[in-house]
Protein backbone atom coordinates (compact mmCIF):
# COMPACT_ATOMS: atom_id res chain seq x y z
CA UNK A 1 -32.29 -49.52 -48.45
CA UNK A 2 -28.55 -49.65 -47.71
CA UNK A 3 -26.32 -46.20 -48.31
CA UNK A 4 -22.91 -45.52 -49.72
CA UNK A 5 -20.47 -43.96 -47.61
CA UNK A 6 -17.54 -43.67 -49.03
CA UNK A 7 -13.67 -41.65 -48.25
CA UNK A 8 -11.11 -40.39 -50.02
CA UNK A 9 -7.60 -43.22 -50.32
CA UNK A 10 -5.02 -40.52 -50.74
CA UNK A 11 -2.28 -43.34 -50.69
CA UNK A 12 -3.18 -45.07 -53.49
CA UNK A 13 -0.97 -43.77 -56.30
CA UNK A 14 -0.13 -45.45 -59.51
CA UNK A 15 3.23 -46.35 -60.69
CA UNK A 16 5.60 -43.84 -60.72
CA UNK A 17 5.57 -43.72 -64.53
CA UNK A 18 2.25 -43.08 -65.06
CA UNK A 19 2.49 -40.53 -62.70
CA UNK A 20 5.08 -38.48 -63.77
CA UNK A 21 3.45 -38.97 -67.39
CA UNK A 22 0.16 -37.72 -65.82
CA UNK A 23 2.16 -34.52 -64.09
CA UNK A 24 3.72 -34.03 -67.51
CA UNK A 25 -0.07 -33.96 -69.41
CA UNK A 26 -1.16 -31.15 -66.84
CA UNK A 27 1.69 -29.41 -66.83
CA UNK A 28 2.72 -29.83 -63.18
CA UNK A 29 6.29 -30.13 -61.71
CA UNK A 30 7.60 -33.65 -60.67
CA UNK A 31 6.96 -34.55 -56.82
CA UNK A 32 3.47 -32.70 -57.13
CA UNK A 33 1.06 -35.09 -55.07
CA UNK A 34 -1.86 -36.11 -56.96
CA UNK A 35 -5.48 -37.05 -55.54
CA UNK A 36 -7.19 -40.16 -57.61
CA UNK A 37 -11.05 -40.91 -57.42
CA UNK A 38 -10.00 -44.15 -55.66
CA UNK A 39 -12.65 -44.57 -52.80
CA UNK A 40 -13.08 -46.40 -49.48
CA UNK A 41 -16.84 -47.93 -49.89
CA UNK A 42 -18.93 -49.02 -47.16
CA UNK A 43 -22.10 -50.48 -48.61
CA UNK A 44 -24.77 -53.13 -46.82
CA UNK A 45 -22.26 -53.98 -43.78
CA UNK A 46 -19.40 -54.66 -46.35
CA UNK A 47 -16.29 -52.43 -47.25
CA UNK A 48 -15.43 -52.07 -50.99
CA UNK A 49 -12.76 -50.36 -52.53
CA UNK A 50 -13.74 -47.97 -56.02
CA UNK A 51 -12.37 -46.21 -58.69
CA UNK A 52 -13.41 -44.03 -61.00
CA UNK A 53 -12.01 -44.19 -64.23
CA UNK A 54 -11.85 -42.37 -67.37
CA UNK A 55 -12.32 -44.40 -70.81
CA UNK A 56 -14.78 -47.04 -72.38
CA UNK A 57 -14.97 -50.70 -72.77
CA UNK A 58 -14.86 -51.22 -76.46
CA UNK A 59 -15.12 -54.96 -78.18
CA UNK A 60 -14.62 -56.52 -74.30
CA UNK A 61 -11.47 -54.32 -73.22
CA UNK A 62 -10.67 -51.86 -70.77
CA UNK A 63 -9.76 -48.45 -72.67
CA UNK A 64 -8.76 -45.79 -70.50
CA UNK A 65 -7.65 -42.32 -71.09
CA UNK A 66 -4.45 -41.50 -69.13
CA UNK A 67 -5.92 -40.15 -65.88
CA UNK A 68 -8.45 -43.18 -66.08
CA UNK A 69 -5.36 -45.40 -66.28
CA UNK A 70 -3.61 -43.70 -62.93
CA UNK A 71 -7.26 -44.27 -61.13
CA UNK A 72 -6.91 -48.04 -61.69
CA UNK A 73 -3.06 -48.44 -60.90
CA UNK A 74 -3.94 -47.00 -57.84
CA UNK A 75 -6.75 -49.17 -56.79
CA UNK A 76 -4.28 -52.11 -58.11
CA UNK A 77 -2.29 -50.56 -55.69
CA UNK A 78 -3.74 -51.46 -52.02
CA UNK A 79 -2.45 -54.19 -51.17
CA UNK A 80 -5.57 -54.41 -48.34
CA UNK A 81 -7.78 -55.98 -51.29
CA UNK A 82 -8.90 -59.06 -52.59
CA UNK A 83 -7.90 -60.74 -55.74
CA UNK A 84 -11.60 -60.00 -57.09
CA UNK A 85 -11.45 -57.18 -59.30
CA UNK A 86 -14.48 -55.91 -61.30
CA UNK A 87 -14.26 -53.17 -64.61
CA UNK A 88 -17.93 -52.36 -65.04
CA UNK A 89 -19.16 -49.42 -67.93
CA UNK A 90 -21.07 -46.83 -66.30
CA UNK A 91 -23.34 -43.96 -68.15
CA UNK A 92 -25.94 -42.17 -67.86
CA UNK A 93 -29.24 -43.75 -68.92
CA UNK A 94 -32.71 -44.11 -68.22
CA UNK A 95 -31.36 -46.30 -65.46
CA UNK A 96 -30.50 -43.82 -62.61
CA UNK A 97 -26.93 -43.60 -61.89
CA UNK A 98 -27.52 -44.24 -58.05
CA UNK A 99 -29.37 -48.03 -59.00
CA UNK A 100 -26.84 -49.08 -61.06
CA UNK A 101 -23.77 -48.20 -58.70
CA UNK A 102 -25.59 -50.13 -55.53
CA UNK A 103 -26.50 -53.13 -58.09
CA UNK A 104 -22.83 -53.24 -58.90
CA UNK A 105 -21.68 -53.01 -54.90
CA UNK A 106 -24.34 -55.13 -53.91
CA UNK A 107 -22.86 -58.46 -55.96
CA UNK A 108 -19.23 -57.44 -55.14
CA UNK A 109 -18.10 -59.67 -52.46
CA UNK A 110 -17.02 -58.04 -49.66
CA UNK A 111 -13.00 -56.57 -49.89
CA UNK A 112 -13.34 -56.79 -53.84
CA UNK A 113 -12.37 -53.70 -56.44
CA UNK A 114 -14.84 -52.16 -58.77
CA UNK A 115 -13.17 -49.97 -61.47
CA UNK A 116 -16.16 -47.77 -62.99
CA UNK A 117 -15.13 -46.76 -66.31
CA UNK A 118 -16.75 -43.76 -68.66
CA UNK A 119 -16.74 -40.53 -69.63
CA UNK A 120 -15.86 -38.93 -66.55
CA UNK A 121 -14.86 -35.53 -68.05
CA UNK A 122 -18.05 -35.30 -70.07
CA UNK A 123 -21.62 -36.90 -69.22
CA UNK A 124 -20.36 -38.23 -65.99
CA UNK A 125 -18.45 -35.75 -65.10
CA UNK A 126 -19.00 -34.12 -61.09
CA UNK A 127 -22.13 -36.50 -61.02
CA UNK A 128 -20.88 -39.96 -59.49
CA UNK A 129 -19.42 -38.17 -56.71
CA UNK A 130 -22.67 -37.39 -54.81
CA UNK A 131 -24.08 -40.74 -55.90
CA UNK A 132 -21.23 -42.04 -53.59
CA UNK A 133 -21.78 -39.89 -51.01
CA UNK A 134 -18.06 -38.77 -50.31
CA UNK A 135 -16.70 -37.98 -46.99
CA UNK A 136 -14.72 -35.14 -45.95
């Protein structure tokens, strides 16, 4: 069975408004540099590109808290991708975690953008990290 090894994209930032509306939520002076979950992927001889995102899909639609929001500007943001972008709801369920991240990455052409959405400061929060095995 195929693993996930994914890095770190410390260049992908989201627009400049968001961000400095993002530095203004945590308190943090303008110019600070700010680290997104956006993620290099490699996955069953193909390279994706990830983020993780704060927020829900509620009646069909992408909700996403502000930090979410920054997470998927920056993925937007590489212009290395595809046009083939994917939101897909993640939680925790009797479904492990680890199944339903390499179902989503293994229908994901190659080059394409997943943007997991959920509750990344609650249930999910510190566990999708290890499930995609992040880099140093």
């Amino acid at each position: 069975m195929p693993t996930i090894k994914s890095k770190l994209m410390p260049n992908a930032q989201p627009s400049e408004e968001t961000k400095a509306e993002l530095l203004k939520q945590i308190n943090a002076p303008a110019g600070t540099n700010i680290q997104l979950m956006v993620l290099e992927v490699d996955y069953d001889r193909k390279k994706l590109y990830v983020c993780l995102s704060g927020g829900a899909v509620v009646d069909g639609e992408a909700r996403f808290t502000l930090t979410g929001r920054a997470a998927y500007e920056a993925l937007c943001s590489i212009s290395t991708i595809s046009d083939t972008l994917t939101i897909q709801q993640i939680s925790i369920s009797e479904t492990p975690l680890k199944t339903k991240v390499k179902s989503a990455l293994k229908k994901a052409p190659a080059n394409s953008c997943i943007c997991f959405i959920g509750d990344m400061q609650g249930e999910l929060d510190g566990v999708l990290s290890d499930v995609f095995n992040i880099s140093k």
